[in-house]
Structure formats: C-alpha cells, structure tokens
N, C-alpha and C. Protein backbone atom coordinates (compact mmCIF):
# COMPACT_ATOMS: atom_id res chain seq x y z
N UNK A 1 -29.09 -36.23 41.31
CA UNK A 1 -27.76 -35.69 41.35
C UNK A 1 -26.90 -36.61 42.22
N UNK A 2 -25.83 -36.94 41.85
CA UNK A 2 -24.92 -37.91 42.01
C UNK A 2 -24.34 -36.97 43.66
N UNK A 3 -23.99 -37.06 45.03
CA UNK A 3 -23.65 -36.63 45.65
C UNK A 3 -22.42 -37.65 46.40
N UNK A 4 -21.32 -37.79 46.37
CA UNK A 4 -20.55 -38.84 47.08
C UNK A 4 -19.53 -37.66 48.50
N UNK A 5 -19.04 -38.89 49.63
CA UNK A 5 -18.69 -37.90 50.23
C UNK A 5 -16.90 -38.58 50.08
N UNK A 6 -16.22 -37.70 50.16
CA UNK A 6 -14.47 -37.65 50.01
C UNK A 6 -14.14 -38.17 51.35
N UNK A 7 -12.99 -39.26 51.06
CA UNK A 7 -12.87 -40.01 52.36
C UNK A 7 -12.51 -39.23 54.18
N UNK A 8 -11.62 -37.86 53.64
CA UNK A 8 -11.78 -36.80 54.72
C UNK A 8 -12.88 -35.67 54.40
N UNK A 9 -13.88 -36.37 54.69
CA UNK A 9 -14.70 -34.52 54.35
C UNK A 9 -14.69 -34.17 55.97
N UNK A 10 -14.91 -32.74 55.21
CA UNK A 10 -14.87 -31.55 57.03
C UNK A 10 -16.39 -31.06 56.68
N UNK A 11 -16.56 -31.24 55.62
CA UNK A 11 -17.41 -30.06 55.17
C UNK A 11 -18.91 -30.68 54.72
N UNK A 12 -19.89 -30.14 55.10
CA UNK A 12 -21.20 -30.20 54.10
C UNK A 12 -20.83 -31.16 53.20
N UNK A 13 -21.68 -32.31 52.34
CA UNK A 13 -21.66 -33.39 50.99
C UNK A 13 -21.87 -31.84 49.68
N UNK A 14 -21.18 -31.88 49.12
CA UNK A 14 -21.67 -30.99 48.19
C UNK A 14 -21.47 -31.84 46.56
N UNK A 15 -22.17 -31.54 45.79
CA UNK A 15 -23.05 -32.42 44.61
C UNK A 15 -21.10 -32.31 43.85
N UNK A 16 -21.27 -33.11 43.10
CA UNK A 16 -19.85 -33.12 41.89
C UNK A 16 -20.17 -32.79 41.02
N UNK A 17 -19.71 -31.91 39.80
CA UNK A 17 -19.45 -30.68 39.26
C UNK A 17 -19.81 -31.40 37.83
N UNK A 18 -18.77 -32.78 37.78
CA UNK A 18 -19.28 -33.18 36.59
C UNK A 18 -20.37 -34.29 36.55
N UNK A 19 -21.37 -34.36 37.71
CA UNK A 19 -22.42 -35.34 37.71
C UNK A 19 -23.25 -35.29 36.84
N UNK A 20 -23.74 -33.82 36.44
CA UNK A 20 -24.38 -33.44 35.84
C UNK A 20 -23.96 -33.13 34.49
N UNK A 21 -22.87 -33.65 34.13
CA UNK A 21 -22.24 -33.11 32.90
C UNK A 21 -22.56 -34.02 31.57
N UNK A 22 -22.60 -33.56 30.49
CA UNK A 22 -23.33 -33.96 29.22
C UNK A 22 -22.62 -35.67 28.68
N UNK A 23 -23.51 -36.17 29.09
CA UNK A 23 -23.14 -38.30 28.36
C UNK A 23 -22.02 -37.69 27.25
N UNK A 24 -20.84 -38.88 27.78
CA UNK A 24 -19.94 -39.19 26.84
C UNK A 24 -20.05 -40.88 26.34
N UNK A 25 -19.92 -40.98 25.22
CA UNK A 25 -20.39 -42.59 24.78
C UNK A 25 -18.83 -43.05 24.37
N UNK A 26 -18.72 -44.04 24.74
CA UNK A 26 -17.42 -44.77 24.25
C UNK A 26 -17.86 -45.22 22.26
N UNK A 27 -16.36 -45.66 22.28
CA UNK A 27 -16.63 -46.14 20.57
C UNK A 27 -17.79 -47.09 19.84
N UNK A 28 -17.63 -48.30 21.26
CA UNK A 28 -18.70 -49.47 21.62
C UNK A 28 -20.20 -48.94 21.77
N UNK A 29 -20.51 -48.07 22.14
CA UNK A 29 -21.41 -47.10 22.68
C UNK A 29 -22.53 -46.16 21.29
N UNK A 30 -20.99 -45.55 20.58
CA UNK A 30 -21.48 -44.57 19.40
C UNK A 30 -21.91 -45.60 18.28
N UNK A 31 -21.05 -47.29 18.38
CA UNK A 31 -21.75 -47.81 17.32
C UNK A 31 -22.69 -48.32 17.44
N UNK A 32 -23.39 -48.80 18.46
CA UNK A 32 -24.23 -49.34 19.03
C UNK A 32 -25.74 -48.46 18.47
N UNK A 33 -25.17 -47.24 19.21
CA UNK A 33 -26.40 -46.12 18.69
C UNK A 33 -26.50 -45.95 17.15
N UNK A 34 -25.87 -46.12 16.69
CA UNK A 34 -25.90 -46.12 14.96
C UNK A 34 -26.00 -46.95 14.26
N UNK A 35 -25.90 -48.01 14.96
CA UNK A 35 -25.97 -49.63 14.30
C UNK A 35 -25.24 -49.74 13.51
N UNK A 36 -23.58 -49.63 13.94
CA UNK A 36 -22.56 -50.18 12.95
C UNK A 36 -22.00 -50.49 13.66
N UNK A 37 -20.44 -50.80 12.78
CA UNK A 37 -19.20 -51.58 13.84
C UNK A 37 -18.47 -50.16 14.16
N UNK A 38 -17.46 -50.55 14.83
CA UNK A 38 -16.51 -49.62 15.67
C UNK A 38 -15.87 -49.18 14.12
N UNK A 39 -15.73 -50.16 13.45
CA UNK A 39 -14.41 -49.38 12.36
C UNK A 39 -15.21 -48.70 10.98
N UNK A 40 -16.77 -48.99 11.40
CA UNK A 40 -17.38 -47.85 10.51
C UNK A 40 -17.59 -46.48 11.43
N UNK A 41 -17.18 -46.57 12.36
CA UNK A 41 -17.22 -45.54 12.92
C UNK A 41 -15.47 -44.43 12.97
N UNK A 42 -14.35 -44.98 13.14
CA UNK A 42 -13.18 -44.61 12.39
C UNK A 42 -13.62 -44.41 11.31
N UNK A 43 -14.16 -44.74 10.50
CA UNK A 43 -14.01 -44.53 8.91
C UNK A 43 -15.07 -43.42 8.63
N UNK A 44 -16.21 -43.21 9.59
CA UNK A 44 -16.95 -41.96 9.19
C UNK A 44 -15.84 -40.72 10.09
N UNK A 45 -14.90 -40.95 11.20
CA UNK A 45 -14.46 -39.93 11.70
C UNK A 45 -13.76 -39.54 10.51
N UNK A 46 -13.21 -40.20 10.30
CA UNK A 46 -11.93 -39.80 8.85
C UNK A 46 -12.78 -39.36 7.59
N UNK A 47 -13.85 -39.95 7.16
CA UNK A 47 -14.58 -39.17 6.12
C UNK A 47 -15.83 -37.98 6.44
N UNK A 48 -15.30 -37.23 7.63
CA UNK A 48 -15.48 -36.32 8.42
C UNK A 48 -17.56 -36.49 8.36
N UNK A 49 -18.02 -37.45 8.39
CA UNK A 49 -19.12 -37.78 8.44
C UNK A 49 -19.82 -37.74 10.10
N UNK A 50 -18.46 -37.92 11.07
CA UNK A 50 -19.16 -38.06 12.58
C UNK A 50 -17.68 -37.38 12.87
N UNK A 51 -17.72 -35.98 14.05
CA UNK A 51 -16.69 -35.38 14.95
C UNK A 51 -15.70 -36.28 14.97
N UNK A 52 -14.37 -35.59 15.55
CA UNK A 52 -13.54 -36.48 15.77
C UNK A 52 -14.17 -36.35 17.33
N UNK A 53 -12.96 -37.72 18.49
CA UNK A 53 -13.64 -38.04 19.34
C UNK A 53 -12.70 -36.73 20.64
N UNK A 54 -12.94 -36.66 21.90
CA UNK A 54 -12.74 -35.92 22.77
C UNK A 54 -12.12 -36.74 23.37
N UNK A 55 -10.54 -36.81 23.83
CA UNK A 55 -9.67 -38.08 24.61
C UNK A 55 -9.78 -37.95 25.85
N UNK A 56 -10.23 -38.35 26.55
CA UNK A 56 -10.14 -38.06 28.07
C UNK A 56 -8.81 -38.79 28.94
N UNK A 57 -8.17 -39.72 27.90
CA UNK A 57 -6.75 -40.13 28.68
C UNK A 57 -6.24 -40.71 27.14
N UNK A 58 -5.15 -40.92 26.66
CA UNK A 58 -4.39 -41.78 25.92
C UNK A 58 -5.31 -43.38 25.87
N UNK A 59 -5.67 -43.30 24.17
CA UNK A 59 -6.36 -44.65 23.85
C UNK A 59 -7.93 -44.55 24.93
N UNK A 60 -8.34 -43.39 25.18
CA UNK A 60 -9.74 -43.13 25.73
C UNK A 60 -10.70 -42.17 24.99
N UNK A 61 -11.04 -42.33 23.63
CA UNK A 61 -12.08 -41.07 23.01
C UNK A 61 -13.38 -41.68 23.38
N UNK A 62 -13.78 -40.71 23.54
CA UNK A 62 -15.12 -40.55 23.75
C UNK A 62 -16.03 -39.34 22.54
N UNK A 63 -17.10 -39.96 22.62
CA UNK A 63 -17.78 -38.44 21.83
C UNK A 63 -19.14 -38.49 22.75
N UNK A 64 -19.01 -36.73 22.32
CA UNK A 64 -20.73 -36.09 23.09
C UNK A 64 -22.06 -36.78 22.42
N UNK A 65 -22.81 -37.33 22.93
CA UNK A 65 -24.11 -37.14 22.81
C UNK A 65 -24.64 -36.26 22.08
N UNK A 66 -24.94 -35.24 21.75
CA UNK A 66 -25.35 -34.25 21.38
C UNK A 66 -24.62 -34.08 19.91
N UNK A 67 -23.32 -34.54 20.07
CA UNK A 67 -22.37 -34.41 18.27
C UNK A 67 -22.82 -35.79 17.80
N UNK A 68 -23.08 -37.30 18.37
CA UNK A 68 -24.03 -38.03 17.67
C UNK A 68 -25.04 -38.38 17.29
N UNK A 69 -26.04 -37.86 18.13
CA UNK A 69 -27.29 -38.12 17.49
C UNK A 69 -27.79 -37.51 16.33
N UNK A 70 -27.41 -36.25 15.99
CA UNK A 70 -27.92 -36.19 14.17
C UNK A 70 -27.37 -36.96 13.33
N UNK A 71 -26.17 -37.34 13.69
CA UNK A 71 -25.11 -38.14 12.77
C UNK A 71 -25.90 -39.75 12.82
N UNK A 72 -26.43 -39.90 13.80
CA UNK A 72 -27.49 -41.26 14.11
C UNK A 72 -28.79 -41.27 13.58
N UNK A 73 -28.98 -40.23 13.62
CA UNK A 73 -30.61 -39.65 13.05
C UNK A 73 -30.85 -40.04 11.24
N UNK A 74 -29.70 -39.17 10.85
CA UNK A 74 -29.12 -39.05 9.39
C UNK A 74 -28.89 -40.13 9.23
N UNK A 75 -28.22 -41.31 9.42
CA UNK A 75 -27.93 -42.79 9.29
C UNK A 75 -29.26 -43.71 9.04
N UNK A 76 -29.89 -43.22 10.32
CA UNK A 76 -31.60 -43.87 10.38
C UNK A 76 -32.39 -43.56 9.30
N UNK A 77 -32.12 -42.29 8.47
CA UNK A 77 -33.02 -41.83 7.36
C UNK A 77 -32.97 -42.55 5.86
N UNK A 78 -31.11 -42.53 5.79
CA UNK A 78 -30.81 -42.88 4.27
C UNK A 78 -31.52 -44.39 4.13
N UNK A 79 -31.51 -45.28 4.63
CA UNK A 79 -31.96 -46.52 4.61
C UNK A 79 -33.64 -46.89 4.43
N UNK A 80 -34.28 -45.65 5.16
CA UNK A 80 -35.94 -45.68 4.87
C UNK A 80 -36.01 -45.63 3.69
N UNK A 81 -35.22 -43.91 3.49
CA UNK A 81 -35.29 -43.25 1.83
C UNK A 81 -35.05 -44.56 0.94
N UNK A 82 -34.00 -45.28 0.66
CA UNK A 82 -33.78 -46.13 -0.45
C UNK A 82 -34.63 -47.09 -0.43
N UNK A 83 -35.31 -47.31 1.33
CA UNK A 83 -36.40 -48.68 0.55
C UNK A 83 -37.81 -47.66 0.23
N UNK A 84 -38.45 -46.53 0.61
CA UNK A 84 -39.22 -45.92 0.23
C UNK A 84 -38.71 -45.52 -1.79
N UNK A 85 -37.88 -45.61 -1.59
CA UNK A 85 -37.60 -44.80 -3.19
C UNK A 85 -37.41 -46.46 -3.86
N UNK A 86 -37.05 -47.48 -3.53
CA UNK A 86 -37.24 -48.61 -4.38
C UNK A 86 -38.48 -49.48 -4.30
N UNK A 87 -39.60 -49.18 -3.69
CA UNK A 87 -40.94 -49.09 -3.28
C UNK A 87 -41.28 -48.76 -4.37
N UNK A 88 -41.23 -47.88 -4.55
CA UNK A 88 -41.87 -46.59 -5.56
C UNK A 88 -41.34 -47.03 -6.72
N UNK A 89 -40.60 -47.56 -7.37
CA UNK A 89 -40.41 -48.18 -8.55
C UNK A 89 -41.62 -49.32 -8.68
C-alpha cells in the first residue's frame, strides 16, 4: 500500500484512497495488451467492440483493466480459431 506523507501533515501517515484503486491503462497501454495499434483501438471503441474510455482530464482516456481483458482474451482466441480451423482443412 502506497502510503506518502502531505508536505504539512499534523496527523498519523494514513494510506491514499486511490492507491489501491483498480489499473487504468492508457491507449499505448490497451494496445499493447491486445497487440494492436492505438487506431485499432479507436476503431474497436467506435465499432463498440472495446468500452468507450473513462477521461480523467481533457485528451486523458483511460480504460479499466477489468473492461479489457475479455476484449484481449477474445482477440487472443479468433486468431488460434482460424489457424486451428485452416489446419483442419
């Protein structure tokens, strides 16, 4: 647990609220995990294939962890399937 202390503390170090809070991946980040580019990643937000992203400031989306990895999982599959299914021919 991430504990930092505030340049006036009076008080006890007490832990930060969002230390513990659920990985946000940048765009660089979500394609990385999916093994594409950034603008196949716009293009699955828009063909509602992956969430849209969560802005944390103007020109800052981020997405959860948790809303990409099936969407990463599912990506990882179609590609086995077609060489398993052109195998099999």
């Amino acid at each position: 647990m991430l504990i930092l202390d505030p340049p006036h503390a009076t008080s006890p170090r007490e832990p930060l609220a969002w230390a513990d809070a659920e990985p946000l991946l940048t765009a660089r980040e979500t394609a990385a995990l999916r093994r594409c580019s950034i603008a196949t990643i716009w293009r699955d937000v828009a063909a509602g294939r992956l969430p849209k992203p969560t802005y944390l400031a103007p020109k800052r989306p981020r997405w959860r962890l948790r809303d990409v990895l099936p969407a990463a999982l599912e990506a990882e599959r179609i590609p086995a399937a077609r060489a398993a299914a052109t195998a099999a021919e």
